[in-house]
Protein backbone atom coordinates (compact mmCIF):
# COMPACT_ATOMS: atom_id res chain seq x y z
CA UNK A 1 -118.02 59.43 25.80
CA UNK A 2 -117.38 56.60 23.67
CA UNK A 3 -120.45 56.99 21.23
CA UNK A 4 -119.40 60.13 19.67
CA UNK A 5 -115.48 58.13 18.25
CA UNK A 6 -117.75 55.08 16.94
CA UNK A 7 -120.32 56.96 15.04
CA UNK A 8 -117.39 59.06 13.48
CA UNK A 9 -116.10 55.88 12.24
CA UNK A 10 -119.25 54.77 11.25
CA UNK A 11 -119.97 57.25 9.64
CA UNK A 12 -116.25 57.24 7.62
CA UNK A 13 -116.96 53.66 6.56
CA UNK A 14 -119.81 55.07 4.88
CA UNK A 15 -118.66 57.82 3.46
CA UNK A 16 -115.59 55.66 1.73
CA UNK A 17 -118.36 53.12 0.88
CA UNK A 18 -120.66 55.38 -1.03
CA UNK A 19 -117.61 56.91 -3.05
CA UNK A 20 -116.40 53.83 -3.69
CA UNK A 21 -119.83 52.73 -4.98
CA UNK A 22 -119.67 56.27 -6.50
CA UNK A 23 -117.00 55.99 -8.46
CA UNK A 24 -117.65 52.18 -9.90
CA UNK A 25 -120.83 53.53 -11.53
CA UNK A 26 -119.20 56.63 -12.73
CA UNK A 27 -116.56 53.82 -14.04
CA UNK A 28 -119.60 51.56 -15.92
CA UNK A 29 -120.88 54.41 -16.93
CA UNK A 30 -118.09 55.47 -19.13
CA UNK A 31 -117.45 51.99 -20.32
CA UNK A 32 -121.03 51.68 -21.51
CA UNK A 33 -121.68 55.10 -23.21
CA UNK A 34 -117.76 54.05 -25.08
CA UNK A 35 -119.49 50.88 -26.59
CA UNK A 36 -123.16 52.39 -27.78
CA UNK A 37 -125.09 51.55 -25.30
CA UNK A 38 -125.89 55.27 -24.32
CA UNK A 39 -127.04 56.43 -21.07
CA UNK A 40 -130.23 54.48 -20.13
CA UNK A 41 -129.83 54.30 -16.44
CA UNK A 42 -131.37 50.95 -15.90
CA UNK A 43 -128.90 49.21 -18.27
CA UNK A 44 -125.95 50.85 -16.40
CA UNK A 45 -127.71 50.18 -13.34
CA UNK A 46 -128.08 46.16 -13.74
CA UNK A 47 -124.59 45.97 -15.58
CA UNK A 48 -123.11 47.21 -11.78
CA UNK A 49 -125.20 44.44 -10.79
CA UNK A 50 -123.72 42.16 -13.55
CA UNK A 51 -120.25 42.88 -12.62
CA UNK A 52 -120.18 41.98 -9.25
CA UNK A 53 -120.35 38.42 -10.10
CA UNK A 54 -118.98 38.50 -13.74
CA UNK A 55 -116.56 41.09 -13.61
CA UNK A 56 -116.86 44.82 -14.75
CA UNK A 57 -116.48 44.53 -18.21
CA UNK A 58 -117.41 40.67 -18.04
CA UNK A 59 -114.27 38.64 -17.28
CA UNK A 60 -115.19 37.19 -14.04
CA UNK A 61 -112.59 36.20 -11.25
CA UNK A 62 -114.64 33.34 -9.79
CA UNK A 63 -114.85 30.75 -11.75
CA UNK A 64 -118.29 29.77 -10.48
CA UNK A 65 -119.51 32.93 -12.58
CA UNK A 66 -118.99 32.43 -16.45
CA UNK A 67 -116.95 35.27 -18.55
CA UNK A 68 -119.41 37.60 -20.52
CA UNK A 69 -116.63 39.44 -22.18
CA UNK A 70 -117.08 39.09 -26.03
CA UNK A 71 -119.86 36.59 -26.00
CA UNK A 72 -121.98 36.13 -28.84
CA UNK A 73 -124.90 38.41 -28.56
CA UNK A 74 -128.08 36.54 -29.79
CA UNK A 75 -126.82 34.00 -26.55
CA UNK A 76 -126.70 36.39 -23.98
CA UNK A 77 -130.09 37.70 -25.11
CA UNK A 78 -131.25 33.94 -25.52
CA UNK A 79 -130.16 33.36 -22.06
CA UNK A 80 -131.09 36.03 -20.33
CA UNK A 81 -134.99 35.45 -21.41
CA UNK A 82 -134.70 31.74 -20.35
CA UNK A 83 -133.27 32.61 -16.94
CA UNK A 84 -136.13 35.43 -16.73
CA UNK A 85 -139.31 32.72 -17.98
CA UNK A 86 -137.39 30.39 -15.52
CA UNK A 87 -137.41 27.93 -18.69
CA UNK A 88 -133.71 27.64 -17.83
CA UNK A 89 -133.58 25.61 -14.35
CA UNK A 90 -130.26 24.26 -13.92
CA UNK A 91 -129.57 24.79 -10.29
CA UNK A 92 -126.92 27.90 -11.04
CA UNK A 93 -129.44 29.45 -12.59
CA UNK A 94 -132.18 28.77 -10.53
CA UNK A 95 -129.89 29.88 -7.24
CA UNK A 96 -128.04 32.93 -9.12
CA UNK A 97 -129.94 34.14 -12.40
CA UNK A 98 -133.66 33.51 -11.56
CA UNK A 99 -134.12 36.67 -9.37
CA UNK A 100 -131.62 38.54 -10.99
CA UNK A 101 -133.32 38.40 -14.47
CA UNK A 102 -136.85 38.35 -13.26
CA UNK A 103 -137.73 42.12 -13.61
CA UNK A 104 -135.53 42.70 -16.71
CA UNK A 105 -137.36 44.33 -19.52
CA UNK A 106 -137.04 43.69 -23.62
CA UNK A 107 -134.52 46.52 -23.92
CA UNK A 108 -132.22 46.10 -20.71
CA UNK A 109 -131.49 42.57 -22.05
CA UNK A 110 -130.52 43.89 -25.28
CA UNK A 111 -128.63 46.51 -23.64
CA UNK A 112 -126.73 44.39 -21.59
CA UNK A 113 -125.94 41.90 -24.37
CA UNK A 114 -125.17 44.65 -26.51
CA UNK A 115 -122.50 45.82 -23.87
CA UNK A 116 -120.99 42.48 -22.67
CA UNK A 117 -120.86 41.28 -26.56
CA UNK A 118 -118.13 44.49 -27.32
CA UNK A 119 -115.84 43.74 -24.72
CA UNK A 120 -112.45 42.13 -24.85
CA UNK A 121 -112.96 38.46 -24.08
CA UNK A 122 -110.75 36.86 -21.09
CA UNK A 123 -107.77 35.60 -22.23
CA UNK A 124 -106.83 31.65 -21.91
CA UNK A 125 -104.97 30.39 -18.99
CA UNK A 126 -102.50 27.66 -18.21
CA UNK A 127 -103.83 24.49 -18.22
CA UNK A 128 -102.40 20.86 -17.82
CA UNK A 129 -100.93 20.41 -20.83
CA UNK A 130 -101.75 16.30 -20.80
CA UNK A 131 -105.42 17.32 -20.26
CA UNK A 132 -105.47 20.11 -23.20
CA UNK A 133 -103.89 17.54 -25.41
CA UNK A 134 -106.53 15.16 -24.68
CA UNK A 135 -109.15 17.73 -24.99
CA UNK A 136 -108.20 19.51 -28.48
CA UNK A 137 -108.67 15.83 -29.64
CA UNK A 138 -111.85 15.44 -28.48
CA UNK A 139 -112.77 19.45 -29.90
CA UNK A 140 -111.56 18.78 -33.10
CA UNK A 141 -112.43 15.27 -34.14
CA UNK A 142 -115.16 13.87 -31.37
CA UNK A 143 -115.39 10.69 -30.28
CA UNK A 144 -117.10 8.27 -33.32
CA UNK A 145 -117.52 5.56 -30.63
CA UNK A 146 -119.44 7.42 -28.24
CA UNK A 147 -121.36 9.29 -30.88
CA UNK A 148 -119.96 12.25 -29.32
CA UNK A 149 -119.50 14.58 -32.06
CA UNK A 150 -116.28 17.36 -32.40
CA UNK A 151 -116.92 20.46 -30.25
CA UNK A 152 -115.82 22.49 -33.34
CA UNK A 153 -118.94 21.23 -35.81
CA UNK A 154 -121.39 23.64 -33.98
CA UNK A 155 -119.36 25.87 -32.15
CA UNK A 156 -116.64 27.10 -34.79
CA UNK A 157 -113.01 26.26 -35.68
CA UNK A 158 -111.77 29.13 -33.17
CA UNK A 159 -114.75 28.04 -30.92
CA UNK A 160 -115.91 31.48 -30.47
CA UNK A 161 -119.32 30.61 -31.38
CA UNK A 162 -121.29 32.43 -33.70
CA UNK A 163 -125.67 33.90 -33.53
CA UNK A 164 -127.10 31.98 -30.55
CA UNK A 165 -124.11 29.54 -30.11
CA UNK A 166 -121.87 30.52 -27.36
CA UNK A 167 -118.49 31.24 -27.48
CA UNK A 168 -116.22 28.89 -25.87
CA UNK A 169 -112.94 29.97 -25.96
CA UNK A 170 -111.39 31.25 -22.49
CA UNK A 171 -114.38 29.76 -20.65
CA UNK A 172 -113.59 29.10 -16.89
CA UNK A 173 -112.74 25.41 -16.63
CA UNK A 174 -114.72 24.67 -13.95
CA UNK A 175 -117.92 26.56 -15.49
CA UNK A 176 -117.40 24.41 -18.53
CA UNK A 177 -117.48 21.33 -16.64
CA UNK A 178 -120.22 22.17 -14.42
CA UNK A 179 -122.19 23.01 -17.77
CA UNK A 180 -121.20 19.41 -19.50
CA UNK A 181 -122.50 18.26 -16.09
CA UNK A 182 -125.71 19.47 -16.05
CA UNK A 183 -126.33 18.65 -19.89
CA UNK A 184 -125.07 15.41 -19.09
CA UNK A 185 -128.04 14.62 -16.55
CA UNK A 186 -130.57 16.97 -18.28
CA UNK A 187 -130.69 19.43 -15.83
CA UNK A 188 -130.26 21.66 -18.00
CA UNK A 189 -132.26 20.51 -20.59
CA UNK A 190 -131.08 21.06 -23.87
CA UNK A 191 -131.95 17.88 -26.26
CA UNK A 192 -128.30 18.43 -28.39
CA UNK A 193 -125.96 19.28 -25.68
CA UNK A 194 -127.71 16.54 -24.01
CA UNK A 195 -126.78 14.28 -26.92
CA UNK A 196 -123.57 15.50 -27.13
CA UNK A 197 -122.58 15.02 -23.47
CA UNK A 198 -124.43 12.13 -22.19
CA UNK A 199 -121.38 9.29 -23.20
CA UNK A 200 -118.49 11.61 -22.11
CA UNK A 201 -116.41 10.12 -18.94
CA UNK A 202 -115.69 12.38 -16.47
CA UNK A 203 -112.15 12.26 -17.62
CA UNK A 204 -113.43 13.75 -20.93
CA UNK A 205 -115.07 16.14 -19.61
CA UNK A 206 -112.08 17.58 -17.28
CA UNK A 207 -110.08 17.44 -20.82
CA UNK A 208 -112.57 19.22 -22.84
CA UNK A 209 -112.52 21.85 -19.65
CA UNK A 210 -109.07 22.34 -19.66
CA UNK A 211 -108.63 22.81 -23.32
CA UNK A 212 -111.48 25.63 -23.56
CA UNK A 213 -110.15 27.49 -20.52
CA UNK A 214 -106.46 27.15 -22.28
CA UNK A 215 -107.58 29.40 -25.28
């Protein structure tokens, strides 16, 4: 007698599951066919795979999981063949982007960089403002005596980035410093960013954080 109650709720929970899955890919969908990227199925398909770590349209809640929003395109494509080649190996990407990307083809990558490139980009957040003072120093001039060059020489005077050079700008803090991190002790090997990072205190780096996620 008690079966019957149970599997009717079972069942309910699936049924609001489904149509909520439902109506998030009816939701992509529209987003995607608004910004040119038509209706191939198996970019909509792995962008609803995209955004449940970065966000639907690529501003992610968790800062663990770097925005996409309004990234520069050639360095989503860039990075989205290094996480698939595995030639990428930092350990986020090894734990979060090596399985993800491994089937992608050509054409979903560009489809998916095409998508997350148009949106609107996250929008800065508060920050301490001691730290972002520190850090728009360090953006805009660099360091001379720790050969550590301004952020803005390769990266843009808005530090949106530009080609294959990422945008900055509205970056979670944490991400960034995670990233510095990992330049920092090559494990994501990079032989500039590695250059660029390898003198910076940790101090530095939570400045440099801060004032990125401010913008």
């Amino acid at each position: 007698m008690l079966r019957k109650p149970m599997t009717r709720k079972l069942f309910s929970v699936s049924l609001v599951r489904s149509a909520g899955l439902a109506a998030m890919a009816l939701g992509m969908a529209g987003c995607i066919n608004k910004q040119g990227v038509g209706n191939d199925t198996t970019v909509q398909g792995t962008l609803q795979v995209c955004s449940s770590c970065h966000g639907l349209e690529g501003r992610s809640e968790n800062s663990t999981f770097p925005n996409l929003a309004g990234q520069q395109h050639d360095y989503l494509v860039a990075q989205l063949h290094a996480f698939r080649d595995k030639t990428r190996a930092d350990p986020h990407a090894h734990t979060y982007m090596w399985g993800m990307a491994a089937k992608l083809d050509d054409a979903t990558i560009e489809g998916v960089a095409k998508f997350f490139a148009a949106q609107t980009p996250a929008a800065g957040t508060a920050q301490d403002p001691a730290l972002v003072v520190a850090g728009a120093e360090i953006a805009k001039t660099g360091i001379a005596a720790e050969d550590v060059p301004a952020c803005i020489s390769c990266h843009g005077d808005t530090l949106t980035g530009a080609f294959a050079i990422p945008r900055l700008a509205g970056q979670h803090r944490e991400y960034i410093t995670n990233q510095l991190q990992a330049f920092q002790v090559n494990s994501r090997a990079n032989e500039m960013m590695h250059a660029n990072a390898k003198n910076l205190t940790a101090q530095q780096i939570r400045a440099i954080s801060a004032y990125l996620a401010s913008l």
